[in-house]
PDB file of N, CA and C in Angstrom:
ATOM      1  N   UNK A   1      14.460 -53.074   3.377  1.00  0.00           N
ATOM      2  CA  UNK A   1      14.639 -51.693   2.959  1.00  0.00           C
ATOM      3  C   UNK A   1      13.405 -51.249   2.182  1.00  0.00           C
ATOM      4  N   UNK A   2      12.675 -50.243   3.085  1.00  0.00           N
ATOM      5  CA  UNK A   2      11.580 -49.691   1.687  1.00  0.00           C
ATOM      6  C   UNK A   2      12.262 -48.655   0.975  1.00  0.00           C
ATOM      7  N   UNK A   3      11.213 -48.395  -0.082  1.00  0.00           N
ATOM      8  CA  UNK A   3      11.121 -47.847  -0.758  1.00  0.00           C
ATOM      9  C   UNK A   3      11.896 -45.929  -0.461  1.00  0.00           C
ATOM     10  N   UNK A   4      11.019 -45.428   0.442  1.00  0.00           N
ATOM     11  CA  UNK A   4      11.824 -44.163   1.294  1.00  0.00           C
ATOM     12  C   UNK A   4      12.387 -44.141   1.872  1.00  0.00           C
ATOM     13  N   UNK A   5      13.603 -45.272   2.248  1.00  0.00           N
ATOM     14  CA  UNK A   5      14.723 -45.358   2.612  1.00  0.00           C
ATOM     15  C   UNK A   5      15.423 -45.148   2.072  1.00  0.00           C
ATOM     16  N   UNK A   6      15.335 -46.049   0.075  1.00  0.00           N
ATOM     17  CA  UNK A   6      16.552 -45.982  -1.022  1.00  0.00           C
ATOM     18  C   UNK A   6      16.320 -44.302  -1.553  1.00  0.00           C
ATOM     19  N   UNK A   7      15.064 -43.792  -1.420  1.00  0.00           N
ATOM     20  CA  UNK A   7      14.733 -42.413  -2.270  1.00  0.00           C
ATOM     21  C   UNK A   7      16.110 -41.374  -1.041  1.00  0.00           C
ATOM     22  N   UNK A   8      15.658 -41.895   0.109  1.00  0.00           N
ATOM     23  CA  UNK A   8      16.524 -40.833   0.839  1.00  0.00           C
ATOM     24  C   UNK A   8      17.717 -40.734   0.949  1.00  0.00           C
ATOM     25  N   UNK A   9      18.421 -42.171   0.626  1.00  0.00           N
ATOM     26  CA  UNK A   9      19.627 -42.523   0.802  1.00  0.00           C
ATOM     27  C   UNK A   9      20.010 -41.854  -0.705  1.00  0.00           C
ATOM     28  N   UNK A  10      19.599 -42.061  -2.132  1.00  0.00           N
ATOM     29  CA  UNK A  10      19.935 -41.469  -2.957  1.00  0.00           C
ATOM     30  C   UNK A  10      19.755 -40.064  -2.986  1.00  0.00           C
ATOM     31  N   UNK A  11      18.753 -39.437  -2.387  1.00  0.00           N
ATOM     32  CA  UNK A  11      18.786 -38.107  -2.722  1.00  0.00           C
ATOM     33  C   UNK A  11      20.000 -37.467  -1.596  1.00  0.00           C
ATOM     34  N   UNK A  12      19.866 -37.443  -0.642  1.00  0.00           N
ATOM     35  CA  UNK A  12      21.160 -37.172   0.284  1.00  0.00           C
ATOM     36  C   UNK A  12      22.993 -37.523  -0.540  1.00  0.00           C
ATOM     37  N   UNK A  13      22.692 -38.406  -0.970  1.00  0.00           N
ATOM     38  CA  UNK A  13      24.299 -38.490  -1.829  1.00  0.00           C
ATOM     39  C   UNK A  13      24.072 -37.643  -3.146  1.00  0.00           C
ATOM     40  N   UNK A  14      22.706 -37.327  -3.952  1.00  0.00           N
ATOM     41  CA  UNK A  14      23.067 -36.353  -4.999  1.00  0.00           C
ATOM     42  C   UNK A  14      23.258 -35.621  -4.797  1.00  0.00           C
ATOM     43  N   UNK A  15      22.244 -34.856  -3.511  1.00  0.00           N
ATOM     44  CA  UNK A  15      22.820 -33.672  -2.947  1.00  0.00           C
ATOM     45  C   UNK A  15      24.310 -32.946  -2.508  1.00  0.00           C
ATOM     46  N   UNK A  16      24.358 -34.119  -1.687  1.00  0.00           N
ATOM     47  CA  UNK A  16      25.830 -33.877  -1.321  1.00  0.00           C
ATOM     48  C   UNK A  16      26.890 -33.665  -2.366  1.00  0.00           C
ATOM     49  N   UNK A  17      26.874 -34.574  -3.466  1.00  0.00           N
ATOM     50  CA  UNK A  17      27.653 -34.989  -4.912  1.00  0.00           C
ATOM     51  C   UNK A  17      27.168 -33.189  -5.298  1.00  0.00           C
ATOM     52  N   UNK A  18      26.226 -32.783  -5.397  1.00  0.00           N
ATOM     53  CA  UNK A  18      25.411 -31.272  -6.201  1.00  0.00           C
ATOM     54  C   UNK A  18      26.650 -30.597  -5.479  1.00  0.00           C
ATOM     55  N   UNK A  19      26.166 -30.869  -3.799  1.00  0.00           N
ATOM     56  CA  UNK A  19      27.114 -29.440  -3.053  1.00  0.00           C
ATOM     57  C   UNK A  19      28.667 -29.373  -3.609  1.00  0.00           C
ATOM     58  N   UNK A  20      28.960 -30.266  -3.011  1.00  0.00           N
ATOM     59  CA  UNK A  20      30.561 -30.710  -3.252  1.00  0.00           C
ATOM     60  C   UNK A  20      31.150 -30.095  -4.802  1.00  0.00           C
ATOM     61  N   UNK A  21      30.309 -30.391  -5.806  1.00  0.00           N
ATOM     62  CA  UNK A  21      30.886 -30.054  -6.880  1.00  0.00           C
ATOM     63  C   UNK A  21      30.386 -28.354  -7.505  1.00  0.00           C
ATOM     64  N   UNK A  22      29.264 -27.709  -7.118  1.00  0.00           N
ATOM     65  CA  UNK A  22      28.882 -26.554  -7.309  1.00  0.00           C
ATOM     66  C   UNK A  22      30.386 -25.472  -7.632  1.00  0.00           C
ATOM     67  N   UNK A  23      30.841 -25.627  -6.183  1.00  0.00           N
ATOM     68  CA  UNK A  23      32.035 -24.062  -6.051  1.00  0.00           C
ATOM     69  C   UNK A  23      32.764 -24.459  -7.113  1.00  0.00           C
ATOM     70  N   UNK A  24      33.847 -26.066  -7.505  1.00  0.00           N
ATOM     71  CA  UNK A  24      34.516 -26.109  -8.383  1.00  0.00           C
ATOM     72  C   UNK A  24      34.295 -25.981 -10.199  1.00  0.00           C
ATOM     73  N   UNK A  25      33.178 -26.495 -10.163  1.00  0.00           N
ATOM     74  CA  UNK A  25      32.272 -26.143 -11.480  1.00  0.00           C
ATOM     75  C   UNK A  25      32.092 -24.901 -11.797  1.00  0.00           C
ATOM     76  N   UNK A  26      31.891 -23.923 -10.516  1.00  0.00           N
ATOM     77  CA  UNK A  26      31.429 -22.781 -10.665  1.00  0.00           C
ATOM     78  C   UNK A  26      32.420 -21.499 -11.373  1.00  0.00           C
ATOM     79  N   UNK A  27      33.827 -21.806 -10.508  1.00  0.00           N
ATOM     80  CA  UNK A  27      35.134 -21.471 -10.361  1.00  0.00           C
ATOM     81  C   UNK A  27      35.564 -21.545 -12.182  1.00  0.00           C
ATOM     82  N   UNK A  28      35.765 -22.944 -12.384  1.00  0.00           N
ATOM     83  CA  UNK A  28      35.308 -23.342 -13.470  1.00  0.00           C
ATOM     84  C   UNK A  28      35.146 -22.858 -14.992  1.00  0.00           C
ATOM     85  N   UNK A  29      33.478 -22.490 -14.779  1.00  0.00           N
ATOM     86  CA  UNK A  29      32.877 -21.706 -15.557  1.00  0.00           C
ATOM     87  C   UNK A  29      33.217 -20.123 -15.783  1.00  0.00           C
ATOM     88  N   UNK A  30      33.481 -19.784 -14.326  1.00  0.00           N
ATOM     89  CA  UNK A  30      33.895 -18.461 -14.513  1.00  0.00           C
ATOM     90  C   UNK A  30      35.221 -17.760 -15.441  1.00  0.00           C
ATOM     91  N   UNK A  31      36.340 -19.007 -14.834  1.00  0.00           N
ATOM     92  CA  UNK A  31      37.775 -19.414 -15.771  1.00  0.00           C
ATOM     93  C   UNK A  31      37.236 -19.233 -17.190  1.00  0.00           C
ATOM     94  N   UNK A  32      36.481 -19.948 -17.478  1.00  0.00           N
ATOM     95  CA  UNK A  32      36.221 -20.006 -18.981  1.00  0.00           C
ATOM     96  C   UNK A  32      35.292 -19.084 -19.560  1.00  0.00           C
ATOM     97  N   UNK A  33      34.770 -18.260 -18.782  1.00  0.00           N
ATOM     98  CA  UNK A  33      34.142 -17.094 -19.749  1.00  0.00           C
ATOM     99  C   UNK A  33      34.932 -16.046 -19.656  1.00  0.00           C
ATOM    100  N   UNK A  34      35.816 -16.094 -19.067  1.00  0.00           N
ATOM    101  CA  UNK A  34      36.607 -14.268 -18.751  1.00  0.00           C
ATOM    102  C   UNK A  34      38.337 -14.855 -19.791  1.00  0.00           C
ATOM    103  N   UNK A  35      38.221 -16.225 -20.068  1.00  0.00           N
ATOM    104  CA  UNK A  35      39.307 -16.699 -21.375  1.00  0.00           C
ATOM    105  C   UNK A  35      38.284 -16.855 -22.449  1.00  0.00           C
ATOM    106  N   UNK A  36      37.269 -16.781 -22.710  1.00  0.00           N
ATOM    107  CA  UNK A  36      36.429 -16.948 -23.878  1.00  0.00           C
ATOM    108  C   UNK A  36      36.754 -15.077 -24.272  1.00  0.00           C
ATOM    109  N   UNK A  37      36.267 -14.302 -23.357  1.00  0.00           N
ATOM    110  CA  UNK A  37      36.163 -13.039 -23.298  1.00  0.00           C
ATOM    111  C   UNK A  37      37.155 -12.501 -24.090  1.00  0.00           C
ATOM    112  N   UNK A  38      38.446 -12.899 -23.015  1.00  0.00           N
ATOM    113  CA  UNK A  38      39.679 -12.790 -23.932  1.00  0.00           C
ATOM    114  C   UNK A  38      40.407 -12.775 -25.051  1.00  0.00           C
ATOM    115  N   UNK A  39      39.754 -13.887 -25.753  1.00  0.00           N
ATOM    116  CA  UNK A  39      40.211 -14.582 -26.794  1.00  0.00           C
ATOM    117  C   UNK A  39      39.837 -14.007 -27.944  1.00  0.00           C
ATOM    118  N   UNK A  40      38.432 -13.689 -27.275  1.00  0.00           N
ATOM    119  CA  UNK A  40      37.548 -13.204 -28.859  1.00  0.00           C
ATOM    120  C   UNK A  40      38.138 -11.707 -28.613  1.00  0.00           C
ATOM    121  N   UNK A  41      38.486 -11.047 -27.772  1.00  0.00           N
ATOM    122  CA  UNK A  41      38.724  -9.301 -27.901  1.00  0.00           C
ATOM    123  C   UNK A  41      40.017  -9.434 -28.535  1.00  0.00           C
ATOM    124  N   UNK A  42      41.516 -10.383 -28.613  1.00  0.00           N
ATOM    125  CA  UNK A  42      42.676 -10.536 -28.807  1.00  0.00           C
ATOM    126  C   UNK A  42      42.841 -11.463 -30.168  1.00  0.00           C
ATOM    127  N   UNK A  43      41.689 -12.108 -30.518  1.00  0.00           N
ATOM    128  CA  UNK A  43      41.681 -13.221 -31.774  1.00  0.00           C
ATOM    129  C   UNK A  43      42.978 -13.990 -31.511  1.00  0.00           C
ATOM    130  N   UNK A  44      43.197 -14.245 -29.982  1.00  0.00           N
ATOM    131  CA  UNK A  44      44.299 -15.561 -29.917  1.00  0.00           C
ATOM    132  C   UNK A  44      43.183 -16.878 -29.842  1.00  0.00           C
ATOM    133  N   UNK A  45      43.543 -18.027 -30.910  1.00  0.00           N
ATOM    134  CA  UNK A  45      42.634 -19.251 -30.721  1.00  0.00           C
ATOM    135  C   UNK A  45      43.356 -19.664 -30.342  1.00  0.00           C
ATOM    136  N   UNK A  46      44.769 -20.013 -29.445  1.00  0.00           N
ATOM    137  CA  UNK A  46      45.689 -20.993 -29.152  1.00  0.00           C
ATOM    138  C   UNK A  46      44.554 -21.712 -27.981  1.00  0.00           C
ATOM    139  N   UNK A  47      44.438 -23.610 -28.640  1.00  0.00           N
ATOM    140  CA  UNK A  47      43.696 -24.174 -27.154  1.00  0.00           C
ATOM    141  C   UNK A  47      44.527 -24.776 -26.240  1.00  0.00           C
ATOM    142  N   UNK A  48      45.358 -24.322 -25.809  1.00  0.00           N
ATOM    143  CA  UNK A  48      46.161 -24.353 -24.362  1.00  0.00           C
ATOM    144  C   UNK A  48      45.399 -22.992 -23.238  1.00  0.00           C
ATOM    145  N   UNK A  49      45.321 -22.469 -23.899  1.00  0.00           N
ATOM    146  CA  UNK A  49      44.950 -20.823 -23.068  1.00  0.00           C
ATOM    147  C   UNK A  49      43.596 -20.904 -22.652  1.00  0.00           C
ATOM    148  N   UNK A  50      43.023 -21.996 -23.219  1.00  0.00           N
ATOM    149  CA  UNK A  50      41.711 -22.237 -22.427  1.00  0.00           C
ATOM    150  C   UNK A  50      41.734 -23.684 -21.480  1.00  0.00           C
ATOM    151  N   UNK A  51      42.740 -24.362 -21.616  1.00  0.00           N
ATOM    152  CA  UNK A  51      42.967 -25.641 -20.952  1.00  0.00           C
ATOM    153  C   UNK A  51      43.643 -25.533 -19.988  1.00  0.00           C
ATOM    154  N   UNK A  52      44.638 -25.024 -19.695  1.00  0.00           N
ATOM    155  CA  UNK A  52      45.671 -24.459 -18.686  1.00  0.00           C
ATOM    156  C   UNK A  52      44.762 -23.552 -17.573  1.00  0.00           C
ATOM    157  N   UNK A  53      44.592 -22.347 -17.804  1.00  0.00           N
ATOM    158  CA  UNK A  53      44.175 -21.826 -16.781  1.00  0.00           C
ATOM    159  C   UNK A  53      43.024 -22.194 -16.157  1.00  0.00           C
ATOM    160  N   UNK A  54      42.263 -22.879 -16.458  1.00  0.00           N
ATOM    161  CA  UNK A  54      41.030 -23.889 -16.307  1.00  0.00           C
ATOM    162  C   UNK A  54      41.193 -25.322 -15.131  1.00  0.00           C
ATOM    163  N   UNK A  55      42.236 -25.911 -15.869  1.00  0.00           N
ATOM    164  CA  UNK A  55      43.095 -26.738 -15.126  1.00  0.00           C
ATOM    165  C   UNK A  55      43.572 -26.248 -13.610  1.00  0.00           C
ATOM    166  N   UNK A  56      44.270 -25.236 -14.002  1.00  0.00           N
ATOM    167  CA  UNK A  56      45.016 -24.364 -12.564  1.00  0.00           C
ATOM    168  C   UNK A  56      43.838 -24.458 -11.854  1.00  0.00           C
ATOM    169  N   UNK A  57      43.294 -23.698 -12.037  1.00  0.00           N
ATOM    170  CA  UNK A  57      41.693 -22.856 -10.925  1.00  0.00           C
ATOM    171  C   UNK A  57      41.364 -24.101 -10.366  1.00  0.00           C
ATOM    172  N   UNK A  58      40.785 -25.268 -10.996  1.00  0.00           N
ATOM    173  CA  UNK A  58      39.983 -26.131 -10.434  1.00  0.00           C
ATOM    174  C   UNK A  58      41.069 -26.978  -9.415  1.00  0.00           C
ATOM    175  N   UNK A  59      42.376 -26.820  -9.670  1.00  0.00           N
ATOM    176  CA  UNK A  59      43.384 -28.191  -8.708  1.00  0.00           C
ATOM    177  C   UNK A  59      43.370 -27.004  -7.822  1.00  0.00           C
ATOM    178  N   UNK A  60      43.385 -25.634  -7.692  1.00  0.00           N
ATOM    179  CA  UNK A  60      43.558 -24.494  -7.070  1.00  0.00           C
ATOM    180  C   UNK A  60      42.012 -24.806  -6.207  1.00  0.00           C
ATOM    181  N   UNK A  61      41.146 -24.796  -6.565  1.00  0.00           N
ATOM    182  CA  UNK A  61      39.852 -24.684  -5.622  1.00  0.00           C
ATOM    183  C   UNK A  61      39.907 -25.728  -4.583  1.00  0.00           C
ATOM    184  N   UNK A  62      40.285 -26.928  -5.576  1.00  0.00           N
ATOM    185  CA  UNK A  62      39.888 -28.445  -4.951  1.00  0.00           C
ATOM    186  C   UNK A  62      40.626 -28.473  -3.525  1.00  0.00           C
ATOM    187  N   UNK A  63      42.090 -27.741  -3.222  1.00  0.00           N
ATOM    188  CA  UNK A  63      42.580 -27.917  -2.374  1.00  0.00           C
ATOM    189  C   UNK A  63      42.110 -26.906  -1.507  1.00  0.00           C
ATOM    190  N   UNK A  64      41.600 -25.675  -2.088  1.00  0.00           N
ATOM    191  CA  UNK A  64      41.544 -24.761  -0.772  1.00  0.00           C
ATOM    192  C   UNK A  64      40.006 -25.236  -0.056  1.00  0.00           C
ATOM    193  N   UNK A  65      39.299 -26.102  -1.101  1.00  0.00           N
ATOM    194  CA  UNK A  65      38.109 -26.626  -0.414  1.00  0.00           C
ATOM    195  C   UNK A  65      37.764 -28.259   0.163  1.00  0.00           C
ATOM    196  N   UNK A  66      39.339 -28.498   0.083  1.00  0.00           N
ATOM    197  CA  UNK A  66      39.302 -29.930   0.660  1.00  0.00           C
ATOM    198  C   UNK A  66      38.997 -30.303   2.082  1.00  0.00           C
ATOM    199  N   UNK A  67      39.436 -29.531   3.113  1.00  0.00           N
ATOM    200  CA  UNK A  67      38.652 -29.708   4.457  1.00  0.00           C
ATOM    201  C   UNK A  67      37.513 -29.553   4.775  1.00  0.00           C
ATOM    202  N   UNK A  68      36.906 -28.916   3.469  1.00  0.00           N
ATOM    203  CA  UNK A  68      35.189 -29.062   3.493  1.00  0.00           C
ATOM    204  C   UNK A  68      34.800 -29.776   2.882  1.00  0.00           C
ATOM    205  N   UNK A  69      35.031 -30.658   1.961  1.00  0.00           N
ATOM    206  CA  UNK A  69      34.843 -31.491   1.272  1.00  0.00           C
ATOM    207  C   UNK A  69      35.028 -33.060   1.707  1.00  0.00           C
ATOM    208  N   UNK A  70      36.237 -33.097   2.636  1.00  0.00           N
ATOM    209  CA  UNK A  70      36.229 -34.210   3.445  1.00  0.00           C
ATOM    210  C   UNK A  70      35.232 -34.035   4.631  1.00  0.00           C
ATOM    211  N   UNK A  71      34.749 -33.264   5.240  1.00  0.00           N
ATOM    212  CA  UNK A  71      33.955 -33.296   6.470  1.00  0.00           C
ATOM    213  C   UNK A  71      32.302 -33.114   5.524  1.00  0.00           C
ATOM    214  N   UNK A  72      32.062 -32.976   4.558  1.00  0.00           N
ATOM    215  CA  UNK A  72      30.603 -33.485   3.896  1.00  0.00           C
ATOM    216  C   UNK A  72      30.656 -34.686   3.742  1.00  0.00           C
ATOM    217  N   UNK A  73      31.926 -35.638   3.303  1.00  0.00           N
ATOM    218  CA  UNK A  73      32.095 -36.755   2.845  1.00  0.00           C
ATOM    219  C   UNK A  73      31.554 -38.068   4.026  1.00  0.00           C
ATOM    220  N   UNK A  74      32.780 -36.830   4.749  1.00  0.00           N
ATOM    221  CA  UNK A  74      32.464 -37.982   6.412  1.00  0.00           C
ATOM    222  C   UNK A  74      31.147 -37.754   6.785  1.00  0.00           C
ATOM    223  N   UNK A  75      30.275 -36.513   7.004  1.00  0.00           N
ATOM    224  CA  UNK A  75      28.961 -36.488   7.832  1.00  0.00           C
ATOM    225  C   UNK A  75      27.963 -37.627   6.660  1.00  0.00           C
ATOM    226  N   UNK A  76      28.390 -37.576   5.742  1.00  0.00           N
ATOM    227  CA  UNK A  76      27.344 -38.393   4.740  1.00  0.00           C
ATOM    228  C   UNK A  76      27.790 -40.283   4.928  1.00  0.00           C
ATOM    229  N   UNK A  77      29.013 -40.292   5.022  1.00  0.00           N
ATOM    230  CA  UNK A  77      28.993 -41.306   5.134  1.00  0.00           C
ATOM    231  C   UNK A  77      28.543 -41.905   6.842  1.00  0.00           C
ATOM    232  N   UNK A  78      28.651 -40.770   7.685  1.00  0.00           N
ATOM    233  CA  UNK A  78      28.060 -41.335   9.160  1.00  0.00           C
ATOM    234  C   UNK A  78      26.519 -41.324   8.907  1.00  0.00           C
ATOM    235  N   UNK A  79      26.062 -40.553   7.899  1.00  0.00           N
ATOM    236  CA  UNK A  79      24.366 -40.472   7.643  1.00  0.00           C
ATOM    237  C   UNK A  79      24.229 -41.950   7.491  1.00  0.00           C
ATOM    238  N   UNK A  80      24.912 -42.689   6.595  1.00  0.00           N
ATOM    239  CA  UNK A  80      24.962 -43.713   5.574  1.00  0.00           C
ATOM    240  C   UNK A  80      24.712 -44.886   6.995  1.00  0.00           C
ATOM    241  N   UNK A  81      25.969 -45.221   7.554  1.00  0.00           N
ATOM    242  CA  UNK A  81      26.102 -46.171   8.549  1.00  0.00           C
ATOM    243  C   UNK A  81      24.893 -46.175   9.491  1.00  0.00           C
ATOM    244  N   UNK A  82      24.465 -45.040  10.001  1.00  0.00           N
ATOM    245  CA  UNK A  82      23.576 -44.861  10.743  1.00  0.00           C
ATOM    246  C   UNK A  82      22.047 -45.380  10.154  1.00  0.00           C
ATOM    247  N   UNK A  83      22.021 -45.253   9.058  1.00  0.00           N
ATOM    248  CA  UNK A  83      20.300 -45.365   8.553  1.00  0.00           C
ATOM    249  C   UNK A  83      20.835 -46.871   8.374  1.00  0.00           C
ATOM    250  N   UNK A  84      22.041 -47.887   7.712  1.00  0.00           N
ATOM    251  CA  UNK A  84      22.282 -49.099   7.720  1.00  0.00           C
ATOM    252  C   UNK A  84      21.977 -50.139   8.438  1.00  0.00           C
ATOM    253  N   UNK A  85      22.371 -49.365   9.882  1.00  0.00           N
ATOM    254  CA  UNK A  85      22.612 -49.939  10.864  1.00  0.00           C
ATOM    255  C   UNK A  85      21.202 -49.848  11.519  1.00  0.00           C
ATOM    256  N   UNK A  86      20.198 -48.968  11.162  1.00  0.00           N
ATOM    257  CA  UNK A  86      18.881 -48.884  11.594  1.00  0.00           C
ATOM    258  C   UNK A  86      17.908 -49.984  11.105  1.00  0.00           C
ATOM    259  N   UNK A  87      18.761 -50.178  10.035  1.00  0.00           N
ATOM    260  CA  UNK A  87      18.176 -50.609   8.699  1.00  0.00           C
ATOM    261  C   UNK A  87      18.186 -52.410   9.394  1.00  0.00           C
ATOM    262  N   UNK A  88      19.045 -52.521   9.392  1.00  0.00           N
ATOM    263  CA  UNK A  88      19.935 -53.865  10.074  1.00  0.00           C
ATOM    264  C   UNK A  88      19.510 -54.659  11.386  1.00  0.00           C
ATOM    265  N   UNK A  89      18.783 -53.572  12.187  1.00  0.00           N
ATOM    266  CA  UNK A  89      18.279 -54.305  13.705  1.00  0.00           C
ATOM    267  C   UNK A  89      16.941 -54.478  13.031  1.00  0.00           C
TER     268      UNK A  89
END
């Protein structure tokens, strides 16, 4: 294995790891500035009201983006086998 084999094999899984997690992070962040927003215009500090709906969104994203998330998983892991197996003869 050289050297630009392991660089490619790692950068292709951060990437992928980057993509995969972007929308839910993103989703996320958004949850939590429009309850930050909230909070400070209403002076409610209760920290459930920032944990809860935060919570929701992201088990809420994860599923509506799970058939894309399994088919990055799989094309990366056929990337994987394939350069292995190149790797291997």
């Amino acid at each position: 294995m050289t050297e630009e084999l392991i660089i490619e094999v790692l950068k292709d899984a951060f990437y992928t790891t980057f993509i995969i997690l972007l929308p839910i992070l993103g989703v996320t962040l958004i949850i939590g500035i429009f309850i930050s927003i909230f909070q400070a215009a209403t002076s409610i500090q209760e920290m459930t009201l920032t944990f809860v709906p935060k919570l929701v969104a992201t088990v809420v994203v994860i599923i509506f983006l799970l058939p894309w998330i399994i088919d990055k998983l799989v094309a990366i892991t056929n990337r994987m086998f394939t350069i292995f197996l190149t790797v291997l003869k």
